[in-house]
PDB file of N, CA and C in Angstrom:
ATOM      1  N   UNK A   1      13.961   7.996  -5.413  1.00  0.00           N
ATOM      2  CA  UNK A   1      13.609   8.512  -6.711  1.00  0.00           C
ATOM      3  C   UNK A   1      12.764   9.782  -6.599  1.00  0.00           C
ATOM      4  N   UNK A   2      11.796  10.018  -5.397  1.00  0.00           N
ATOM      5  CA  UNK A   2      11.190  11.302  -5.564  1.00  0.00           C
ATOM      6  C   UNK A   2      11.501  12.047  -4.154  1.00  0.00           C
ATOM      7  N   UNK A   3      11.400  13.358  -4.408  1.00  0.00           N
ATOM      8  CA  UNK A   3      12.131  14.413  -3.365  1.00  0.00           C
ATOM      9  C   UNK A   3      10.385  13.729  -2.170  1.00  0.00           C
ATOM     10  N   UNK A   4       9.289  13.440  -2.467  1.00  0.00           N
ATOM     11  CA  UNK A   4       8.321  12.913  -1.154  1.00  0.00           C
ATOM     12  C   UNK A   4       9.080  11.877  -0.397  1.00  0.00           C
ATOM     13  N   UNK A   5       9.082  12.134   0.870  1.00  0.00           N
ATOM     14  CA  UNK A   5       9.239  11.376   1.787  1.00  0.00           C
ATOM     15  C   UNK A   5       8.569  10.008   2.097  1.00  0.00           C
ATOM     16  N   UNK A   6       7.201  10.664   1.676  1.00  0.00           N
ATOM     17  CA  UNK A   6       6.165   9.680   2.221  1.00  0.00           C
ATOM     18  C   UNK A   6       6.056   8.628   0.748  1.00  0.00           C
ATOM     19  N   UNK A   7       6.378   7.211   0.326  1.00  0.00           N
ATOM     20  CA  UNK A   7       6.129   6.923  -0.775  1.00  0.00           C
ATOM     21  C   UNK A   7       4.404   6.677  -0.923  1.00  0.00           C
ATOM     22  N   UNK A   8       3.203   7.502  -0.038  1.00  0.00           N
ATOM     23  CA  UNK A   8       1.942   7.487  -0.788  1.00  0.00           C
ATOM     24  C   UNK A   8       1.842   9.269  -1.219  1.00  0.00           C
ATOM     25  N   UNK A   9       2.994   9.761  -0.999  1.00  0.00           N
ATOM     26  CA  UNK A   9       2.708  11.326  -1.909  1.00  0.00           C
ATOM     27  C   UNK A   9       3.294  11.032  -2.942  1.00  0.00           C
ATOM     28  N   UNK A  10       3.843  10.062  -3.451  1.00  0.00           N
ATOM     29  CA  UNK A  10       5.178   9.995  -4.610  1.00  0.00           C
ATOM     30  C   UNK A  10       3.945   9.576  -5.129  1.00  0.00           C
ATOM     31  N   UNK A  11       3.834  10.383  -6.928  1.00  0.00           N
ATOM     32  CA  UNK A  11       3.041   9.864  -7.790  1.00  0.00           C
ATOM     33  C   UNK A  11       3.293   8.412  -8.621  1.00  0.00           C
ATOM     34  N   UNK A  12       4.435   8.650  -8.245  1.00  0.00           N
ATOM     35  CA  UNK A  12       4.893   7.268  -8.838  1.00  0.00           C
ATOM     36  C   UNK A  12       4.874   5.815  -8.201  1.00  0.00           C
ATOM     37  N   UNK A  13       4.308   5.720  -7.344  1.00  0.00           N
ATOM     38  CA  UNK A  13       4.146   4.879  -5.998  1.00  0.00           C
ATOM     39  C   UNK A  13       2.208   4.418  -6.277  1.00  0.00           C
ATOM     40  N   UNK A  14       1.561   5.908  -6.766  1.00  0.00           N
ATOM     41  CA  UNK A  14       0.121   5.526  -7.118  1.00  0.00           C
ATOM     42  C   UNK A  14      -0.247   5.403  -8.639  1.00  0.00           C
ATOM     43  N   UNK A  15       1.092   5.603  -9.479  1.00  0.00           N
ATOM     44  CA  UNK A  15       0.760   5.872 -10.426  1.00  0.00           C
ATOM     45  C   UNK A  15       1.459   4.676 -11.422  1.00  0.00           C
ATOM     46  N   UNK A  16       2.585   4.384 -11.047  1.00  0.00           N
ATOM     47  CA  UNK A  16       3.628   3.385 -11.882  1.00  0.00           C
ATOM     48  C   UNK A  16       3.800   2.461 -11.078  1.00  0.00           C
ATOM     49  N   UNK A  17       3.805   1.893 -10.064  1.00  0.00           N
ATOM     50  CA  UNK A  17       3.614   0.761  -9.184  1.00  0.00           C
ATOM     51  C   UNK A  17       2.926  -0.425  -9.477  1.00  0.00           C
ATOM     52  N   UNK A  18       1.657   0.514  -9.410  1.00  0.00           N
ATOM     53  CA  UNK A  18       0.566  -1.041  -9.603  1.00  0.00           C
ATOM     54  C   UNK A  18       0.834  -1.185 -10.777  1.00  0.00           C
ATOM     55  N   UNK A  19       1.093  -0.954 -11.756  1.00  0.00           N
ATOM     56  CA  UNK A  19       0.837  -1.433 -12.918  1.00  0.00           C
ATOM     57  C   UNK A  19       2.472  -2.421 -13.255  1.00  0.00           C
ATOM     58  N   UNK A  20       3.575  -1.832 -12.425  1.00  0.00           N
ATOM     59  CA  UNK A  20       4.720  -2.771 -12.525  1.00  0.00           C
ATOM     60  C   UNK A  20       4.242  -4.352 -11.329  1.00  0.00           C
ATOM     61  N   UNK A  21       3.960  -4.032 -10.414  1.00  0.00           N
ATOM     62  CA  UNK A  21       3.048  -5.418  -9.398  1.00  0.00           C
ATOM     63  C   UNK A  21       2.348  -5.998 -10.253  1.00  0.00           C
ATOM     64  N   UNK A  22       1.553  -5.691 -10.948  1.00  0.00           N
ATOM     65  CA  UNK A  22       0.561  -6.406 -12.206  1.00  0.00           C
ATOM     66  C   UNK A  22       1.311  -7.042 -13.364  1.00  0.00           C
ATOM     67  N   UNK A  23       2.350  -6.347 -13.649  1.00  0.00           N
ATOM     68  CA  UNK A  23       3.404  -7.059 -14.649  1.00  0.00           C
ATOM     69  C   UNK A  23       4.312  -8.497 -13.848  1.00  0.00           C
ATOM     70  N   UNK A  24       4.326  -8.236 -12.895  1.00  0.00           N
ATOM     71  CA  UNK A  24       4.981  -9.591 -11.941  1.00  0.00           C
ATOM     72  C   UNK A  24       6.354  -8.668 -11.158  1.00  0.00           C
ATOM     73  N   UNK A  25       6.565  -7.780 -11.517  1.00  0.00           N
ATOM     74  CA  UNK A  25       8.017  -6.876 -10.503  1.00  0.00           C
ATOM     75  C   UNK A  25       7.831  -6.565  -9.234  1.00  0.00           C
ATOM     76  N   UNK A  26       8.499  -6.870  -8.030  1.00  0.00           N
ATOM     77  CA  UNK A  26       8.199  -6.648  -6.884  1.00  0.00           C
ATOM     78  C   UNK A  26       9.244  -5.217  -6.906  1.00  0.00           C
ATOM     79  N   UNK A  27       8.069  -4.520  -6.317  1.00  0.00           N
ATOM     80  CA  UNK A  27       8.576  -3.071  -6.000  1.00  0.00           C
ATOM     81  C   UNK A  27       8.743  -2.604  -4.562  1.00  0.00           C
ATOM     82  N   UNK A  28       9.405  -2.279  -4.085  1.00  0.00           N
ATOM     83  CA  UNK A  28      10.111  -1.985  -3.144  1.00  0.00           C
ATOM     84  C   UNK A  28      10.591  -0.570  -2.600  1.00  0.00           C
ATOM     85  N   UNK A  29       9.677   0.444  -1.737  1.00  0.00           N
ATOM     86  CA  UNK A  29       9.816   1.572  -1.523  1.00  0.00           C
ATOM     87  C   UNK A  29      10.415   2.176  -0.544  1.00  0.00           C
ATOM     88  N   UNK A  30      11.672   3.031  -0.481  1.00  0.00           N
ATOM     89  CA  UNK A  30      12.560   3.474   0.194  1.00  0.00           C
ATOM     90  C   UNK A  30      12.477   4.409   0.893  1.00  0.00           C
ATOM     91  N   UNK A  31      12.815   4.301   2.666  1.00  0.00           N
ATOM     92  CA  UNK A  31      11.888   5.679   3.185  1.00  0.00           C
ATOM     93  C   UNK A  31      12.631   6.065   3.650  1.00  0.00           C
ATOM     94  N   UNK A  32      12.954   7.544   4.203  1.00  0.00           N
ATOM     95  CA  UNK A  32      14.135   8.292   4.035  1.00  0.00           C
ATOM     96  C   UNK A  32      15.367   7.977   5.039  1.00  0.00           C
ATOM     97  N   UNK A  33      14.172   7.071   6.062  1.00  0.00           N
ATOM     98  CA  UNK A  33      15.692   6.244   7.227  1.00  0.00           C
ATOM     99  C   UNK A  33      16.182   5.258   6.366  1.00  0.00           C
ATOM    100  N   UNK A  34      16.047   4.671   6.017  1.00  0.00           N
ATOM    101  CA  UNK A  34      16.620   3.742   5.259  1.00  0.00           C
ATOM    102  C   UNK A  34      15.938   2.564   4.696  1.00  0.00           C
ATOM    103  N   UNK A  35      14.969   2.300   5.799  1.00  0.00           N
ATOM    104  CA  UNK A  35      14.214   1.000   5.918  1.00  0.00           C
ATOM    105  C   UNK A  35      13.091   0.762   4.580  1.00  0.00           C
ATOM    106  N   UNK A  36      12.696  -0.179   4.486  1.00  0.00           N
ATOM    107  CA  UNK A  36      12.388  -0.624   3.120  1.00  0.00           C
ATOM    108  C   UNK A  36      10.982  -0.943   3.186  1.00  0.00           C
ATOM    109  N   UNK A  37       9.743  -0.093   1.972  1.00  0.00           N
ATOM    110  CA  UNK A  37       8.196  -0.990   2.245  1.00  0.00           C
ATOM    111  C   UNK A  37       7.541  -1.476   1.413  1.00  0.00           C
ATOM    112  N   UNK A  38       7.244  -2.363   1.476  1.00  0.00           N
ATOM    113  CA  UNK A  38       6.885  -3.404   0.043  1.00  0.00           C
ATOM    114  C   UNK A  38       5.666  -2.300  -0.689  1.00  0.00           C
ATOM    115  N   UNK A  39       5.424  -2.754  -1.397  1.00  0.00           N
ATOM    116  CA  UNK A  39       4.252  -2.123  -2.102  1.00  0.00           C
ATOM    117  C   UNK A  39       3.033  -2.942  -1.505  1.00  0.00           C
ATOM    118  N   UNK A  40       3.084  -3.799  -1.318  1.00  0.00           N
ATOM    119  CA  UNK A  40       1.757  -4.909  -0.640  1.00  0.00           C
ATOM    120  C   UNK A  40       1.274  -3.751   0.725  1.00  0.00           C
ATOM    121  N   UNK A  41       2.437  -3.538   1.547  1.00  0.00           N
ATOM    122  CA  UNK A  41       2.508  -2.665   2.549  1.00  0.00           C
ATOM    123  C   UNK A  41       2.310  -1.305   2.548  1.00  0.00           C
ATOM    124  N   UNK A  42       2.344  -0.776   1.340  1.00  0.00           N
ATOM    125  CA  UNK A  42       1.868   0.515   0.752  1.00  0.00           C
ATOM    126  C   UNK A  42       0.438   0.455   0.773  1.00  0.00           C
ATOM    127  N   UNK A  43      -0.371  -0.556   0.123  1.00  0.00           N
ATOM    128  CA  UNK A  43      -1.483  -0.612  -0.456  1.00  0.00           C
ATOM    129  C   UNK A  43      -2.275  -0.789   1.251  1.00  0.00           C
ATOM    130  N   UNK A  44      -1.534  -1.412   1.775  1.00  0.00           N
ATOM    131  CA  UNK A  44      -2.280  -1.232   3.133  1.00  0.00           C
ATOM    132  C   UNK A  44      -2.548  -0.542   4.044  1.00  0.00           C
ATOM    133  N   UNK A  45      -1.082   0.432   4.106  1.00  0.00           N
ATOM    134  CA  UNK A  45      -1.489   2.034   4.599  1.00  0.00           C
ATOM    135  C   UNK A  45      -2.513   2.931   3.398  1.00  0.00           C
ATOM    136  N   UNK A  46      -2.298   2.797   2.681  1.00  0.00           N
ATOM    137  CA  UNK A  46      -3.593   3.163   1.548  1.00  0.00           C
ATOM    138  C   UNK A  46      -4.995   3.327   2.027  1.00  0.00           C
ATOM    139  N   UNK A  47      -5.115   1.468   2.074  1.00  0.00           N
ATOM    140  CA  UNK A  47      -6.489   1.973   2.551  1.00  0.00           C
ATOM    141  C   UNK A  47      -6.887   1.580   4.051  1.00  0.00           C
ATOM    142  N   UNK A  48      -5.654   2.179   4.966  1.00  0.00           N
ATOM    143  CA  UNK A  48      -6.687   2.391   5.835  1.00  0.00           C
ATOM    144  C   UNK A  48      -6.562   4.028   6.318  1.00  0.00           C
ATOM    145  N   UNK A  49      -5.624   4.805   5.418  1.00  0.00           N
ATOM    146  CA  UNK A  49      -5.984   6.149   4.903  1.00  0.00           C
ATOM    147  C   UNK A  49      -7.255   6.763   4.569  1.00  0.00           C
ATOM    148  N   UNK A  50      -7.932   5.623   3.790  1.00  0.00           N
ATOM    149  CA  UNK A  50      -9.012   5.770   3.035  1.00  0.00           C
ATOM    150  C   UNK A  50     -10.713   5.488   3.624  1.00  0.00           C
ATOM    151  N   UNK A  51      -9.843   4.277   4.416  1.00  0.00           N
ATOM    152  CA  UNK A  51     -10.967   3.593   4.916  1.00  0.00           C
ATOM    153  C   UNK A  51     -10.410   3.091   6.514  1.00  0.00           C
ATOM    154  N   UNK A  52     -10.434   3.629   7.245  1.00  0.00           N
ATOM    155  CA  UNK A  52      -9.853   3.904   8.595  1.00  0.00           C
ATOM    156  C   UNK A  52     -10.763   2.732   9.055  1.00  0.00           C
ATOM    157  N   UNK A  53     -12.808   2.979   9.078  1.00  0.00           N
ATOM    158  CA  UNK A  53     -13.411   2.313   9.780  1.00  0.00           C
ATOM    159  C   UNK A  53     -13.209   0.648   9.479  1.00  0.00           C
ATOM    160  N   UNK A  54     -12.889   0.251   8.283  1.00  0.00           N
ATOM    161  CA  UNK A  54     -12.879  -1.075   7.785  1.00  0.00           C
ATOM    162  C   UNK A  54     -11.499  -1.796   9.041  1.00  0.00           C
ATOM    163  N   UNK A  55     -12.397  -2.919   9.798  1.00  0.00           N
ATOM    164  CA  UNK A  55     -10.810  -3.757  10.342  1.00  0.00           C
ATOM    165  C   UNK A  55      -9.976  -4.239   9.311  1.00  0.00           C
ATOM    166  N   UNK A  56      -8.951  -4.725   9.503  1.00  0.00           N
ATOM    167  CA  UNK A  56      -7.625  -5.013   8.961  1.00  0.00           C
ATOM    168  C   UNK A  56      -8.215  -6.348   8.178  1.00  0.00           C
ATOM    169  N   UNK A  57      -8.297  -7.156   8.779  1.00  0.00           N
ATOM    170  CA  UNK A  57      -9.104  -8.340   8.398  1.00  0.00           C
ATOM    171  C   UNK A  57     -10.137  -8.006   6.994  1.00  0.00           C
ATOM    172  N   UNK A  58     -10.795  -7.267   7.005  1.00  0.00           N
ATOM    173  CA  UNK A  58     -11.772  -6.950   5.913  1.00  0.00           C
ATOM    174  C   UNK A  58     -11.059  -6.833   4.647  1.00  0.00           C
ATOM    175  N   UNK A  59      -9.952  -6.210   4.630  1.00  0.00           N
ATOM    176  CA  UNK A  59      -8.930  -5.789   3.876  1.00  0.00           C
ATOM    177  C   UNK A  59      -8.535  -7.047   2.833  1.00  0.00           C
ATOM    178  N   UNK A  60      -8.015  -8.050   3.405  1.00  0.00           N
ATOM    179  CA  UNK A  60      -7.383  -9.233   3.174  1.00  0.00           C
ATOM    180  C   UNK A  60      -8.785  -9.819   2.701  1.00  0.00           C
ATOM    181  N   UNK A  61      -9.793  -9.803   2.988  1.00  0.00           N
ATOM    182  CA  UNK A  61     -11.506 -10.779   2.630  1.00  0.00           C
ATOM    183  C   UNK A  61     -11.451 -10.261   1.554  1.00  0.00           C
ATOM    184  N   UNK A  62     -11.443  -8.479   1.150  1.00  0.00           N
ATOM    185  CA  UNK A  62     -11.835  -7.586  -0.554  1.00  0.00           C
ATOM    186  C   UNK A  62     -10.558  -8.102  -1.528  1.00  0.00           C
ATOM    187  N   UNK A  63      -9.520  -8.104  -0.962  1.00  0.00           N
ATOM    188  CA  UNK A  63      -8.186  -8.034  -1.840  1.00  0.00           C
ATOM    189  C   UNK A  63      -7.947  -9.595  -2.190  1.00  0.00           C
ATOM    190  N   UNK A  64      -8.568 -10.822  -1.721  1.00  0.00           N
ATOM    191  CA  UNK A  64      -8.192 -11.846  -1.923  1.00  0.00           C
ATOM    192  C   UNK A  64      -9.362 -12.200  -2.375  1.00  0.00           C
ATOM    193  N   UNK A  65     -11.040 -11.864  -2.290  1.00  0.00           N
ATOM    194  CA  UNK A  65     -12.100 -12.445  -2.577  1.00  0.00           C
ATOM    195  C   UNK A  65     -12.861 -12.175  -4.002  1.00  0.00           C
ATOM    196  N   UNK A  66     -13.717 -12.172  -4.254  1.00  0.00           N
ATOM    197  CA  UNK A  66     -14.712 -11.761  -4.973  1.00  0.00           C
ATOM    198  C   UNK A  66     -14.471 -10.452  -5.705  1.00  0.00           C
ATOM    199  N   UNK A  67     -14.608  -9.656  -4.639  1.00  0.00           N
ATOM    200  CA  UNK A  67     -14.554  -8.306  -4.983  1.00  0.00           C
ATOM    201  C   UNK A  67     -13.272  -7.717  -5.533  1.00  0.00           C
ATOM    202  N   UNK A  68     -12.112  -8.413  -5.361  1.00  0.00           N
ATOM    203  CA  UNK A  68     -10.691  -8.308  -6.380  1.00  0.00           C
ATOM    204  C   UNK A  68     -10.834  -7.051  -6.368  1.00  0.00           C
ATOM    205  N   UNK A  69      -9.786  -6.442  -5.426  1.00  0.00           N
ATOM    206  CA  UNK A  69      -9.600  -4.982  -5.144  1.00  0.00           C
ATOM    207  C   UNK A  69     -10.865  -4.132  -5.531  1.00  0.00           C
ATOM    208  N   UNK A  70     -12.000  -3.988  -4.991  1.00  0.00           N
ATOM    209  CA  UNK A  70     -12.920  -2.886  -5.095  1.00  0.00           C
ATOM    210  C   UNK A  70     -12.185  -1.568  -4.170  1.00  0.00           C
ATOM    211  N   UNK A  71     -11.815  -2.108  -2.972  1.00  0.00           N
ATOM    212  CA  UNK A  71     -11.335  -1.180  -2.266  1.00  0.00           C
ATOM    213  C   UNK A  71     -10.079  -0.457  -2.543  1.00  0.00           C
ATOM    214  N   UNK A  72      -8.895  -1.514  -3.029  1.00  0.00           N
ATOM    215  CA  UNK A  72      -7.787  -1.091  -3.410  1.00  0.00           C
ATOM    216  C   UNK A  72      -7.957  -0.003  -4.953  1.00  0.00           C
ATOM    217  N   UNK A  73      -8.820  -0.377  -5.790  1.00  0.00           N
ATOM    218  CA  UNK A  73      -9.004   0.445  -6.543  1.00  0.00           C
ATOM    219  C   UNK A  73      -9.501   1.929  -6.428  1.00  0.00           C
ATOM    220  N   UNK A  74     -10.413   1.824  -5.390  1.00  0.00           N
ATOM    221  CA  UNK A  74     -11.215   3.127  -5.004  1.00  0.00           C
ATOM    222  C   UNK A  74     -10.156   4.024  -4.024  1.00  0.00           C
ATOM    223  N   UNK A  75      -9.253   3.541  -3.311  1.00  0.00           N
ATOM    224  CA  UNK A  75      -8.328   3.856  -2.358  1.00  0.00           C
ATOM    225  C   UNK A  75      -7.090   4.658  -3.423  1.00  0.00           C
ATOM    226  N   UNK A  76      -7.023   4.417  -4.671  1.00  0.00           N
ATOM    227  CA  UNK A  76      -6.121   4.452  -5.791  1.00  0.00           C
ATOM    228  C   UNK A  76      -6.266   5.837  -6.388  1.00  0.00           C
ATOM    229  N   UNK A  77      -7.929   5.475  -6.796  1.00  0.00           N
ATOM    230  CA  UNK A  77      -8.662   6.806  -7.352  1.00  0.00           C
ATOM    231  C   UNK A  77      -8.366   8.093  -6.480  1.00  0.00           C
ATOM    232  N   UNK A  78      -8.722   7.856  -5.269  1.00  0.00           N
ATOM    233  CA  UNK A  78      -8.820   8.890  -4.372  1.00  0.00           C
ATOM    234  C   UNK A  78      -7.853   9.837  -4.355  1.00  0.00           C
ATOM    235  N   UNK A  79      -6.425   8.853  -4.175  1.00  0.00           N
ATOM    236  CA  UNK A  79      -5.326   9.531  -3.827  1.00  0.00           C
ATOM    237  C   UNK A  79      -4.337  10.027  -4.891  1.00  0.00           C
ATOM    238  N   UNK A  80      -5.401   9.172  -5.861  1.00  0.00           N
ATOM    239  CA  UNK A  80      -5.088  10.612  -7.361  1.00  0.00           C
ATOM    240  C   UNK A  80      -5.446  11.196  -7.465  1.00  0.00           C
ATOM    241  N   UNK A  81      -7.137  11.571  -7.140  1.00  0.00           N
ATOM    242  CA  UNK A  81      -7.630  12.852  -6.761  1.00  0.00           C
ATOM    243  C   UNK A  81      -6.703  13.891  -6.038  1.00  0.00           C
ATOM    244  N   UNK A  82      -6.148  13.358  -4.439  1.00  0.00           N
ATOM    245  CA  UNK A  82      -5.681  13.742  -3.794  1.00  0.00           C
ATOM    246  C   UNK A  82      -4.158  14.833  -4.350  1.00  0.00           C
ATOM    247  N   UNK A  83      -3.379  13.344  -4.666  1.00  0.00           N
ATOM    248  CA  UNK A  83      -2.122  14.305  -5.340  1.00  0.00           C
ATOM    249  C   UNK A  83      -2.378  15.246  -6.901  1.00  0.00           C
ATOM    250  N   UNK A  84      -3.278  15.239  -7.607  1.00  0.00           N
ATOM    251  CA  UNK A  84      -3.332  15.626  -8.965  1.00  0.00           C
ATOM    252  C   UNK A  84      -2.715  17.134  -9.336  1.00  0.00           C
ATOM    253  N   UNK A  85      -2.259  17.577  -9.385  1.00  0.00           N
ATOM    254  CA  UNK A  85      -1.699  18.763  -9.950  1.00  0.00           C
ATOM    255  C   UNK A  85      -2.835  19.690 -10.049  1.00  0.00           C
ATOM    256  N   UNK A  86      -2.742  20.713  -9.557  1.00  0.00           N
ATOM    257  CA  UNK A  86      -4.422  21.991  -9.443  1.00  0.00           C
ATOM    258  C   UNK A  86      -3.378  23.244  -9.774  1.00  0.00           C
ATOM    259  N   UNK A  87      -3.524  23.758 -10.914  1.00  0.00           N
ATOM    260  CA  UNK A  87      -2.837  24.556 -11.504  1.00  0.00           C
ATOM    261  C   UNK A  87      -3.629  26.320 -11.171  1.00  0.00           C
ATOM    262  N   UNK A  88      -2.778  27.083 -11.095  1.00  0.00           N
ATOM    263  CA  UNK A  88      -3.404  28.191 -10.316  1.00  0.00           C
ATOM    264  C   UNK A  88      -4.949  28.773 -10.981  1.00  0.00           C
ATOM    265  N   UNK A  89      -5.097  28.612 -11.834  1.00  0.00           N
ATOM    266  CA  UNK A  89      -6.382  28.685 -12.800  1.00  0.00           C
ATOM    267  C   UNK A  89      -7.398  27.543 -12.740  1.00  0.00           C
ATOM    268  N   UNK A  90      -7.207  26.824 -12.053  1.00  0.00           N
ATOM    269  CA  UNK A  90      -7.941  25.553 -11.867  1.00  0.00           C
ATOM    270  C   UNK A  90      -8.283  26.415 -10.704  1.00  0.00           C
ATOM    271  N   UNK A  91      -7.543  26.655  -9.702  1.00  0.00           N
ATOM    272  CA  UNK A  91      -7.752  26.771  -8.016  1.00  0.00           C
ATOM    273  C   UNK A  91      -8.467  28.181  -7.951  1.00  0.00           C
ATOM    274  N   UNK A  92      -8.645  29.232  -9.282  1.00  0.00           N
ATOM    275  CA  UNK A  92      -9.136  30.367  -8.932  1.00  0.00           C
ATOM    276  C   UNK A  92     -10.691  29.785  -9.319  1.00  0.00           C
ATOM    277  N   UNK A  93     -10.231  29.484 -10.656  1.00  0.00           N
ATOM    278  CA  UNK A  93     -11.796  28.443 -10.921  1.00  0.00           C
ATOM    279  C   UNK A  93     -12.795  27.744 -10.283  1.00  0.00           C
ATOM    280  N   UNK A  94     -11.837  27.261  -9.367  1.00  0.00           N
ATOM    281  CA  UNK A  94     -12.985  26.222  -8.084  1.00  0.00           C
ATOM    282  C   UNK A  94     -13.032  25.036  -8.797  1.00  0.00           C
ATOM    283  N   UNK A  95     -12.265  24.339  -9.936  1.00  0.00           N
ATOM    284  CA  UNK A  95     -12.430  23.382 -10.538  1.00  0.00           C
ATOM    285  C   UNK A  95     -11.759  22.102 -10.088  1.00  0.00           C
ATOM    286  N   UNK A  96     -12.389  21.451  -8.781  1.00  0.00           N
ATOM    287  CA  UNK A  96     -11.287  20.283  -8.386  1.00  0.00           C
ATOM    288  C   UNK A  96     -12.029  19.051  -8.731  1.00  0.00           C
TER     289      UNK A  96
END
């Protein structure tokens, strides 16, 4: 569906995803060999994009515990920061 390769540059991967996973739809992201990555599996290259130092293990303690995605949320934010559209007047501006 999007000319990105990578489905964490596809806005639609950070942007329309979670909110179809939250509705109950398992989403399923297509990478340009062929092979197939869950969105569960998205969210996990996510954050350790985000959060490299955290072990793997920690991951599974935030996303299943208490804290009910603190990380996955903040990992979310970011990489909307990241992809957001900076329009040439924004970028002369210094406004990111």
């Amino acid at each position: 569906m999007c000319a990105e390769k990578d489905p964490l540059d596809c806005h639609r991967s950070i942007l329309i995803s979670p909110i179809l996973v939250s509705e109950g739809y398992s989403v399923v992201h297509i990478l340009p060999d062929g092979k197939r990555e869950t969105h569960s599996e998205l969210e996990d290259r996510l954050l350790r994009l985000y959060f490299p130092q955290t072990p793997q293990q920690n991951f599974f303690h935030v996303i299943e515990g208490d804290n009910n995605n603190n990380l996955i949320n903040l990992s979310y934010a970011l990489r909307n920061k990241d992809l957001m559209y900076k329009s040439k007047i924004t970028k002369s501006l210094k406004l990111n």
